[in-house]
PDB file of N, CA and C in Angstrom:
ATOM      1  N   UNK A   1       7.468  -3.055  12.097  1.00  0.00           N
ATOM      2  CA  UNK A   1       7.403  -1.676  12.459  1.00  0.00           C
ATOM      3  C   UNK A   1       6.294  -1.042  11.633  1.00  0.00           C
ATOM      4  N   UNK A   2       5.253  -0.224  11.966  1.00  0.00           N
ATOM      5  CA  UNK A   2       4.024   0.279  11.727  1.00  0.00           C
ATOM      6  C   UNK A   2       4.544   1.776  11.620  1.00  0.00           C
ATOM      7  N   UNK A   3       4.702   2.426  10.790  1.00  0.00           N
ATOM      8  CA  UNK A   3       4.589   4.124  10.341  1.00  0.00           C
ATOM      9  C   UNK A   3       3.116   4.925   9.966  1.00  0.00           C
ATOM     10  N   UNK A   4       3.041   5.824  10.483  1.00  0.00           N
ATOM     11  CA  UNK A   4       2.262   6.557   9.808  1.00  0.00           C
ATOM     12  C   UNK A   4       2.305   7.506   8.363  1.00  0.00           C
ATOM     13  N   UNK A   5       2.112   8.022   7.808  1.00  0.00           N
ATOM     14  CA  UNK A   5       2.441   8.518   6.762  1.00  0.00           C
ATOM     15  C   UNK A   5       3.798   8.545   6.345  1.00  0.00           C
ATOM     16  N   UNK A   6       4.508   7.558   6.066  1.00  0.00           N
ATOM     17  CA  UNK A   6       5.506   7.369   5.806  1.00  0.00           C
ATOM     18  C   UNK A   6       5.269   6.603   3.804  1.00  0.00           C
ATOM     19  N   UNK A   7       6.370   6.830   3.349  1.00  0.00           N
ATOM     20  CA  UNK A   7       5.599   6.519   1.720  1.00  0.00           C
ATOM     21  C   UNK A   7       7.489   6.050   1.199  1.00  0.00           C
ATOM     22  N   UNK A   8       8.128   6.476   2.088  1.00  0.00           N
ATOM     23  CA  UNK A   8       9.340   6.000   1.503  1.00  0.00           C
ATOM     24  C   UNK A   8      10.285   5.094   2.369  1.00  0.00           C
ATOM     25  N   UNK A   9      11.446   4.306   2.192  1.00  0.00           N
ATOM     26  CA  UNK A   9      12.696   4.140   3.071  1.00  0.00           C
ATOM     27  C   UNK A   9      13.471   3.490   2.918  1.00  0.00           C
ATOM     28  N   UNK A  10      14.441   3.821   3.040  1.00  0.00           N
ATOM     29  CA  UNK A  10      16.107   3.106   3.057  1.00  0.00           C
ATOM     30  C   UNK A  10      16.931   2.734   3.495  1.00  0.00           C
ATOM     31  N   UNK A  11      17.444   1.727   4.044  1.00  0.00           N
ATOM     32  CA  UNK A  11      18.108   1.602   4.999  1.00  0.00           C
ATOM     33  C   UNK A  11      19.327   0.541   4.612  1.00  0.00           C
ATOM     34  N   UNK A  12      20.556   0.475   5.466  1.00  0.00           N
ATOM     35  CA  UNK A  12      21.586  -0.278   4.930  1.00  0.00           C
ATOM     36  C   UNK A  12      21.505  -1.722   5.450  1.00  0.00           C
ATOM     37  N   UNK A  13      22.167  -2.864   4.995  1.00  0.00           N
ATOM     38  CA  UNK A  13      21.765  -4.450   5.140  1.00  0.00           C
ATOM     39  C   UNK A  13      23.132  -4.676   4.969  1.00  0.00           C
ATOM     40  N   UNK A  14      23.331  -5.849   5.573  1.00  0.00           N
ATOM     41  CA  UNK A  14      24.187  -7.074   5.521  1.00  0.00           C
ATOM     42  C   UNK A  14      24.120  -8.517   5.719  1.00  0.00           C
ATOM     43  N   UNK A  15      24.213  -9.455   5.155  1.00  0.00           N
ATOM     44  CA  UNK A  15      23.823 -10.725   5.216  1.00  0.00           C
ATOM     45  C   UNK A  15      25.595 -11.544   5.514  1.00  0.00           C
ATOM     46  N   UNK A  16      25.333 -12.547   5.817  1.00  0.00           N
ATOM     47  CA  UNK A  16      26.394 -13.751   5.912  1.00  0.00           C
ATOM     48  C   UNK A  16      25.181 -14.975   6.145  1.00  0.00           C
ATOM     49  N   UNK A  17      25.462 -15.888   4.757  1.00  0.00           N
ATOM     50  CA  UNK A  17      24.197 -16.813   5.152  1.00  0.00           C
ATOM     51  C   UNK A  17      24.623 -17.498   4.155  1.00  0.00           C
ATOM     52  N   UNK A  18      23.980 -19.164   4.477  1.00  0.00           N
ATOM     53  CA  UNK A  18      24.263 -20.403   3.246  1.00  0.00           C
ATOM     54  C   UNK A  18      23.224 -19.576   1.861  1.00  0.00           C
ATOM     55  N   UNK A  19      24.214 -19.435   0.868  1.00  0.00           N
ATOM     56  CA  UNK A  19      23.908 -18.804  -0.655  1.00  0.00           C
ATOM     57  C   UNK A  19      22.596 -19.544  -1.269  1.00  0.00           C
ATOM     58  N   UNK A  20      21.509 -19.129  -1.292  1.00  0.00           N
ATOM     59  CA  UNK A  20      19.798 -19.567  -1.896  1.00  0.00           C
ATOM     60  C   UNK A  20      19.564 -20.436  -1.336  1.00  0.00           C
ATOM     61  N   UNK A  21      19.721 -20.560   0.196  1.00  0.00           N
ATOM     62  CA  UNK A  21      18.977 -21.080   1.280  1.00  0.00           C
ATOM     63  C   UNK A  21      18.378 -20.379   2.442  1.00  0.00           C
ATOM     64  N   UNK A  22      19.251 -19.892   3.079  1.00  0.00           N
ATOM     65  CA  UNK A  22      18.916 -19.181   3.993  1.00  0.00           C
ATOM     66  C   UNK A  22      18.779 -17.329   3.437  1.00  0.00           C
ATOM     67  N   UNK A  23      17.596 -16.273   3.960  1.00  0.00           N
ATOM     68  CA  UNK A  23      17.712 -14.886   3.013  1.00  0.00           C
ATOM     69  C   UNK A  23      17.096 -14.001   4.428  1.00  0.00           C
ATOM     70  N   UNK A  24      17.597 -13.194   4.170  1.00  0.00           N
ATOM     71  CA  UNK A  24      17.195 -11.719   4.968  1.00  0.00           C
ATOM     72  C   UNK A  24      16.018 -11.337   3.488  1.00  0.00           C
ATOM     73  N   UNK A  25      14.851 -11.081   4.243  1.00  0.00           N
ATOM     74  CA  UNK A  25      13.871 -10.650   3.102  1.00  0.00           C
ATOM     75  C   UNK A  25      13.102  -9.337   3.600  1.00  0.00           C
ATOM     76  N   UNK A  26      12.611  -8.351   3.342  1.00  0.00           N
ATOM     77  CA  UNK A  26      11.716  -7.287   3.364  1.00  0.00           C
ATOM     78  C   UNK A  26      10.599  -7.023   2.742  1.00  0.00           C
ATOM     79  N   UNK A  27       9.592  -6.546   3.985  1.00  0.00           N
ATOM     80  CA  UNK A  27       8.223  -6.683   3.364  1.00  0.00           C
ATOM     81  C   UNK A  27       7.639  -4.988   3.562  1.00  0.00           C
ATOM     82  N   UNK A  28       6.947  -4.695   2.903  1.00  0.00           N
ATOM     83  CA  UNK A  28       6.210  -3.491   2.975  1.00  0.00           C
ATOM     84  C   UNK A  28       4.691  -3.944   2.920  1.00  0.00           C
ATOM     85  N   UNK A  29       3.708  -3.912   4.051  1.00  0.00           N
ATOM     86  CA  UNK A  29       2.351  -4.526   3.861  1.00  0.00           C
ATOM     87  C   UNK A  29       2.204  -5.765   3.502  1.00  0.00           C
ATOM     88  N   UNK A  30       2.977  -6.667   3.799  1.00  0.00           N
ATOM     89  CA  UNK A  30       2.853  -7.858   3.572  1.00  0.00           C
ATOM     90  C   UNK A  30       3.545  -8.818   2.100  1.00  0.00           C
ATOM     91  N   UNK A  31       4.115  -7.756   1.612  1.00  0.00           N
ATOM     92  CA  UNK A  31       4.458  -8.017   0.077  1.00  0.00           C
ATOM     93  C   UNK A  31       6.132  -7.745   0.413  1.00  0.00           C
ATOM     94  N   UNK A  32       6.362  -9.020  -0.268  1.00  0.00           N
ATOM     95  CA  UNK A  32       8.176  -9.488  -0.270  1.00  0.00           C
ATOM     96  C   UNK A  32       8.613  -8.237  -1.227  1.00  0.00           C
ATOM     97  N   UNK A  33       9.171  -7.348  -1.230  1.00  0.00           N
ATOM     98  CA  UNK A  33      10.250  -6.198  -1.735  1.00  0.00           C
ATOM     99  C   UNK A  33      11.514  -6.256  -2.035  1.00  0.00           C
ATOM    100  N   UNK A  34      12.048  -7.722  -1.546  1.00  0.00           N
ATOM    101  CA  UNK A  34      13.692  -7.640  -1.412  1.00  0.00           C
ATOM    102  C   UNK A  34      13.914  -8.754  -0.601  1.00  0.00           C
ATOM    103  N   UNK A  35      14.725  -9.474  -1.337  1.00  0.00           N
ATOM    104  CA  UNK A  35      15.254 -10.576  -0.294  1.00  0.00           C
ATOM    105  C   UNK A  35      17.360 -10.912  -0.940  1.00  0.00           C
ATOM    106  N   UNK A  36      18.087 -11.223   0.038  1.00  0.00           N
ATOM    107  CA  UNK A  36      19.150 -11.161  -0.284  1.00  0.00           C
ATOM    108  C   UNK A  36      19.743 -12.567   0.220  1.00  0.00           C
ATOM    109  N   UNK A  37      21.041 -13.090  -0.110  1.00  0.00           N
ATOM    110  CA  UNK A  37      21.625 -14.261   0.355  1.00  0.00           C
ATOM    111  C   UNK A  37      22.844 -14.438   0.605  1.00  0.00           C
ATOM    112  N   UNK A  38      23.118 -15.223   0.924  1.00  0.00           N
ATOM    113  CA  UNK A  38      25.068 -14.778   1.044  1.00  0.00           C
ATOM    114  C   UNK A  38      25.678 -14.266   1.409  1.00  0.00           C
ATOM    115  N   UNK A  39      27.122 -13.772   0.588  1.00  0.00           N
ATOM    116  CA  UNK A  39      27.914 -12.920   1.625  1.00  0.00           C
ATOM    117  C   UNK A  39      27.498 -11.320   1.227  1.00  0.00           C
ATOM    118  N   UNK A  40      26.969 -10.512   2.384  1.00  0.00           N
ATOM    119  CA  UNK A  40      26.765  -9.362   1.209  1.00  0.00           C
ATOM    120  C   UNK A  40      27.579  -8.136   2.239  1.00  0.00           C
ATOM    121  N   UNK A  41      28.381  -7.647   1.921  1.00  0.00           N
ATOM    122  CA  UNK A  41      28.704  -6.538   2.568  1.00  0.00           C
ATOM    123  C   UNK A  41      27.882  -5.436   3.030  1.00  0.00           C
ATOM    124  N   UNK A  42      28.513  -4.641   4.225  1.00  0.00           N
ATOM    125  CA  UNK A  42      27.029  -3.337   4.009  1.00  0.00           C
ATOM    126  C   UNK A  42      26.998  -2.786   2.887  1.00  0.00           C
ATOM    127  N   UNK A  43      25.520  -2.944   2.644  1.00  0.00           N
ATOM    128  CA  UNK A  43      25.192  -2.147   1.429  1.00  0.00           C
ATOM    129  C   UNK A  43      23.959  -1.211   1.411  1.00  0.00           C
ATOM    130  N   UNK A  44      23.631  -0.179   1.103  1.00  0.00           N
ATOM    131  CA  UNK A  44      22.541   0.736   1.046  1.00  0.00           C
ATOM    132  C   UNK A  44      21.724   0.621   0.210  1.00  0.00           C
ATOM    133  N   UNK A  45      20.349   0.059   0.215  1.00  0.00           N
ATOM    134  CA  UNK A  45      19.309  -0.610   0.097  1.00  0.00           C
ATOM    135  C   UNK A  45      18.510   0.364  -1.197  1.00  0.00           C
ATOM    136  N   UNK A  46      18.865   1.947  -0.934  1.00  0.00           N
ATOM    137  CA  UNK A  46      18.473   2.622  -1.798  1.00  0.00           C
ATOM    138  C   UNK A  46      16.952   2.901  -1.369  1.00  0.00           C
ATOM    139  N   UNK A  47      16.173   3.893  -2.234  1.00  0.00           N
ATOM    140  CA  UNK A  47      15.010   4.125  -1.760  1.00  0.00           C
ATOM    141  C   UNK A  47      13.683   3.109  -2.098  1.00  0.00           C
ATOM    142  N   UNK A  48      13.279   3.135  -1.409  1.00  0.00           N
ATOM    143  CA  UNK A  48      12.018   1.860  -1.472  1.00  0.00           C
ATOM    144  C   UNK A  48      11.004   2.545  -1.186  1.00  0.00           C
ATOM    145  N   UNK A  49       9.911   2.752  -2.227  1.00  0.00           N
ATOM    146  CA  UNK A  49       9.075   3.567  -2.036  1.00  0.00           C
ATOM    147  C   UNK A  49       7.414   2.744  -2.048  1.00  0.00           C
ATOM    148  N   UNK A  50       6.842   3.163  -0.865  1.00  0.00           N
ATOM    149  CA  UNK A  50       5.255   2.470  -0.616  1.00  0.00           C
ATOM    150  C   UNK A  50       4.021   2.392  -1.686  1.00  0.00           C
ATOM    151  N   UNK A  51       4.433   3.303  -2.572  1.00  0.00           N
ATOM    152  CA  UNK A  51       2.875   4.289  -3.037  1.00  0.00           C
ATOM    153  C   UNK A  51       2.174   5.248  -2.879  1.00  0.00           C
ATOM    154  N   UNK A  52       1.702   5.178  -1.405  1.00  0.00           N
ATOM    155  CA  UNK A  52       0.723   6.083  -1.483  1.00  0.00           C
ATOM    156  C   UNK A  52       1.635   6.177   0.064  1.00  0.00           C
ATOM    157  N   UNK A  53       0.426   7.319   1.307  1.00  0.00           N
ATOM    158  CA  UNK A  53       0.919   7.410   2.105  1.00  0.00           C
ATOM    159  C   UNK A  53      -0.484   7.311   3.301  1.00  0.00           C
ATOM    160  N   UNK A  54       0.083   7.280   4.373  1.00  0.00           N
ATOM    161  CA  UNK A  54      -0.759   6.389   5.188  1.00  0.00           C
ATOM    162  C   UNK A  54      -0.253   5.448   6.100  1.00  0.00           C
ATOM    163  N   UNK A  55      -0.779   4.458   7.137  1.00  0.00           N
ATOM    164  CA  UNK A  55      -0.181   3.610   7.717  1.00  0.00           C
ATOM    165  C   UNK A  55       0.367   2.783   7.014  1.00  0.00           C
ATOM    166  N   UNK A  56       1.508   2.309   6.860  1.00  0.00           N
ATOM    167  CA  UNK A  56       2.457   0.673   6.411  1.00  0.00           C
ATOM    168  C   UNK A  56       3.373   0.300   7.383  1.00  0.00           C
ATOM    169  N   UNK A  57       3.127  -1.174   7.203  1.00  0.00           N
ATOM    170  CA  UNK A  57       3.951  -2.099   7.884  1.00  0.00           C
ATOM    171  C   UNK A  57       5.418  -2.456   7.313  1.00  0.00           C
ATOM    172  N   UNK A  58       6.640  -2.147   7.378  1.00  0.00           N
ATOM    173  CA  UNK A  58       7.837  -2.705   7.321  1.00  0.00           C
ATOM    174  C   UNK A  58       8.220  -3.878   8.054  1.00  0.00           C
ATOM    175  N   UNK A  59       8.368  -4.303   7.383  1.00  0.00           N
ATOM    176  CA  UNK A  59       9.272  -5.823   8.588  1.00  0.00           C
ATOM    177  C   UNK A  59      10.417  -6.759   7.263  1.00  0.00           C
ATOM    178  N   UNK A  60      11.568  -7.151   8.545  1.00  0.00           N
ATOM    179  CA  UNK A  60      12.820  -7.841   7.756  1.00  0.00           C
ATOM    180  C   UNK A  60      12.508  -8.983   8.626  1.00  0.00           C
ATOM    181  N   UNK A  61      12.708 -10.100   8.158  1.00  0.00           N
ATOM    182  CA  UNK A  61      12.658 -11.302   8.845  1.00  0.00           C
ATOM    183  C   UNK A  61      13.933 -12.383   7.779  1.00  0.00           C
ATOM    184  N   UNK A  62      14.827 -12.826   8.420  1.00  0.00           N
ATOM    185  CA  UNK A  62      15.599 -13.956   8.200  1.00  0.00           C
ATOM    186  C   UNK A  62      14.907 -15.187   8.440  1.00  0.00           C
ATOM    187  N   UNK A  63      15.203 -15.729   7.141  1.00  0.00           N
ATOM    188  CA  UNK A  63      14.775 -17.139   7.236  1.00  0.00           C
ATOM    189  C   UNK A  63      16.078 -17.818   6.622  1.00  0.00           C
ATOM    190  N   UNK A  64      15.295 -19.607   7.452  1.00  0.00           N
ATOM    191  CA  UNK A  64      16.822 -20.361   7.156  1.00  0.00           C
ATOM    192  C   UNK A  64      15.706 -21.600   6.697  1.00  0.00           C
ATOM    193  N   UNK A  65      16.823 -22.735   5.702  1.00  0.00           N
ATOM    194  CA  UNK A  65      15.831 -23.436   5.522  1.00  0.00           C
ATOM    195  C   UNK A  65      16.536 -25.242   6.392  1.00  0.00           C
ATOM    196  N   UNK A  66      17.391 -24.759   7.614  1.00  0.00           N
ATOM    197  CA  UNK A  66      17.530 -25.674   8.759  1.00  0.00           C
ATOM    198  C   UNK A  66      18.531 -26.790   7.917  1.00  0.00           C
ATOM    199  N   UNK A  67      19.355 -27.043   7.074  1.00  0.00           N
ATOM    200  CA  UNK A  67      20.002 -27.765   6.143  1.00  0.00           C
ATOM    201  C   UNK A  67      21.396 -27.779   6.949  1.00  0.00           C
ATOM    202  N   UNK A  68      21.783 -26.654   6.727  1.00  0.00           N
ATOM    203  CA  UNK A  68      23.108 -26.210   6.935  1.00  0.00           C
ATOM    204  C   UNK A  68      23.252 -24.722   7.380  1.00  0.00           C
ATOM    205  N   UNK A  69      24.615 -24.492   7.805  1.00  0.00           N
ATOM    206  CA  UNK A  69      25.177 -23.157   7.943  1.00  0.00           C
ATOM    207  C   UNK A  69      26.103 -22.412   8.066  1.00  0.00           C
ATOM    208  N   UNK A  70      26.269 -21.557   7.010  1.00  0.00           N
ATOM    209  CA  UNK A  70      27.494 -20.829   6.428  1.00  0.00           C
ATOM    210  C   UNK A  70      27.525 -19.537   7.151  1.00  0.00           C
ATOM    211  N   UNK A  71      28.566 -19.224   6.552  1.00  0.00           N
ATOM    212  CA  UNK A  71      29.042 -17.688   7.075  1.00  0.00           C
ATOM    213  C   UNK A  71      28.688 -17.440   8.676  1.00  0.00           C
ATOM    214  N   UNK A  72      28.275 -15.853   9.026  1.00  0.00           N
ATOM    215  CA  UNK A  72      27.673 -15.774  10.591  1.00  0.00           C
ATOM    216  C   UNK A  72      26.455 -16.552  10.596  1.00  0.00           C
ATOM    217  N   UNK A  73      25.424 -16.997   9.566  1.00  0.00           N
ATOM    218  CA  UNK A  73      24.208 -17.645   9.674  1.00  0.00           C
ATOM    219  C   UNK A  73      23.776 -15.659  10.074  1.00  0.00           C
ATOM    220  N   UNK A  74      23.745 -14.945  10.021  1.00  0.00           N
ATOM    221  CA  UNK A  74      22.479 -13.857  10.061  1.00  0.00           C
ATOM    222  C   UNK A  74      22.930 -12.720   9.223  1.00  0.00           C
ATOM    223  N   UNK A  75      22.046 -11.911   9.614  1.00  0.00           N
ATOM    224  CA  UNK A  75      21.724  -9.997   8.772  1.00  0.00           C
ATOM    225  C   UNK A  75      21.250  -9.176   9.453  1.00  0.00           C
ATOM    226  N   UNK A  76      22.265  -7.865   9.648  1.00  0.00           N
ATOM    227  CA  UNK A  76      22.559  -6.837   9.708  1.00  0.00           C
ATOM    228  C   UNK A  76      21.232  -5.640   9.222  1.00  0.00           C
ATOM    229  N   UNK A  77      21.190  -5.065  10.120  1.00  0.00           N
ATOM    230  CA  UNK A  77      19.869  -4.236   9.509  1.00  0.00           C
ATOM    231  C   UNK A  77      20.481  -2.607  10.121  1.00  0.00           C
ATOM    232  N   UNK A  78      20.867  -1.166   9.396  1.00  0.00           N
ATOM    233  CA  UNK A  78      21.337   0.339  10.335  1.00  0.00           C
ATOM    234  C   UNK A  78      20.896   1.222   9.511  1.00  0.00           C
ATOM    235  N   UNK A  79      21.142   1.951  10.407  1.00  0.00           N
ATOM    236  CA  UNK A  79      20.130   3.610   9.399  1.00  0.00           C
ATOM    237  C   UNK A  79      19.126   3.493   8.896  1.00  0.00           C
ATOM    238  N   UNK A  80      17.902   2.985   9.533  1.00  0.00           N
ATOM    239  CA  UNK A  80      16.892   3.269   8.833  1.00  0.00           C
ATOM    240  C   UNK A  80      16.370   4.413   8.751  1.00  0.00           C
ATOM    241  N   UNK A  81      15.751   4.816   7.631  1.00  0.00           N
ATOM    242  CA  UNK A  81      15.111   6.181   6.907  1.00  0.00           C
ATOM    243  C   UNK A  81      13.947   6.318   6.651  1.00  0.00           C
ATOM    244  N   UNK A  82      12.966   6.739   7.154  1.00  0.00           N
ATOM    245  CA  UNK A  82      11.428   6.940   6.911  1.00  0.00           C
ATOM    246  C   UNK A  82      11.239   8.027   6.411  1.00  0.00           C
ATOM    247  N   UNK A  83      10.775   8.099   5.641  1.00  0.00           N
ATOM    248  CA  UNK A  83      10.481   9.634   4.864  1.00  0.00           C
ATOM    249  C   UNK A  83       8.851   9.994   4.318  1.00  0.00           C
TER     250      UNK A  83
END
């Protein structure tokens, strides 16, 4: 997801995934910000702030590393907040 002057955001997550294998991770411009594993309840991510302001790229991408698979195997992504 591509924003325009956007400089902040928060949004809530949930994971179910084999524990430091498989991770729901978040990027702001290309740079890993957050990555999680396991069982994680919803939880609110808190504010994550860009720097400056201007166009940025957000993106969550799940990765697995094809071994095995626990829990639902995915992650939960609601309320996102652009500010």
């Amino acid at each position: 997801m591509s924003v325009a002057n956007g400089v902040s955001i928060s949004f809530d997550y949930a994971v179910s995934s084999e524990a430091y294998y498989d991770y729901l991770r978040f990027y702001i411009d290309g740079v890993q910000k957050a990555a999680w594993s396991a069982a994680v309840a919803l939880t609110p991510s808190g504010v994550i702030t860009t720097g400056t302001s201007g166009v940025h790229e957000y993106k969550w991408c799940y990765t697995k590393d094809g071994s095995a698979a626990s829990g639902s195997d995915t992650a939960w992504i609601d309320n996102i907040v652009i500010n």
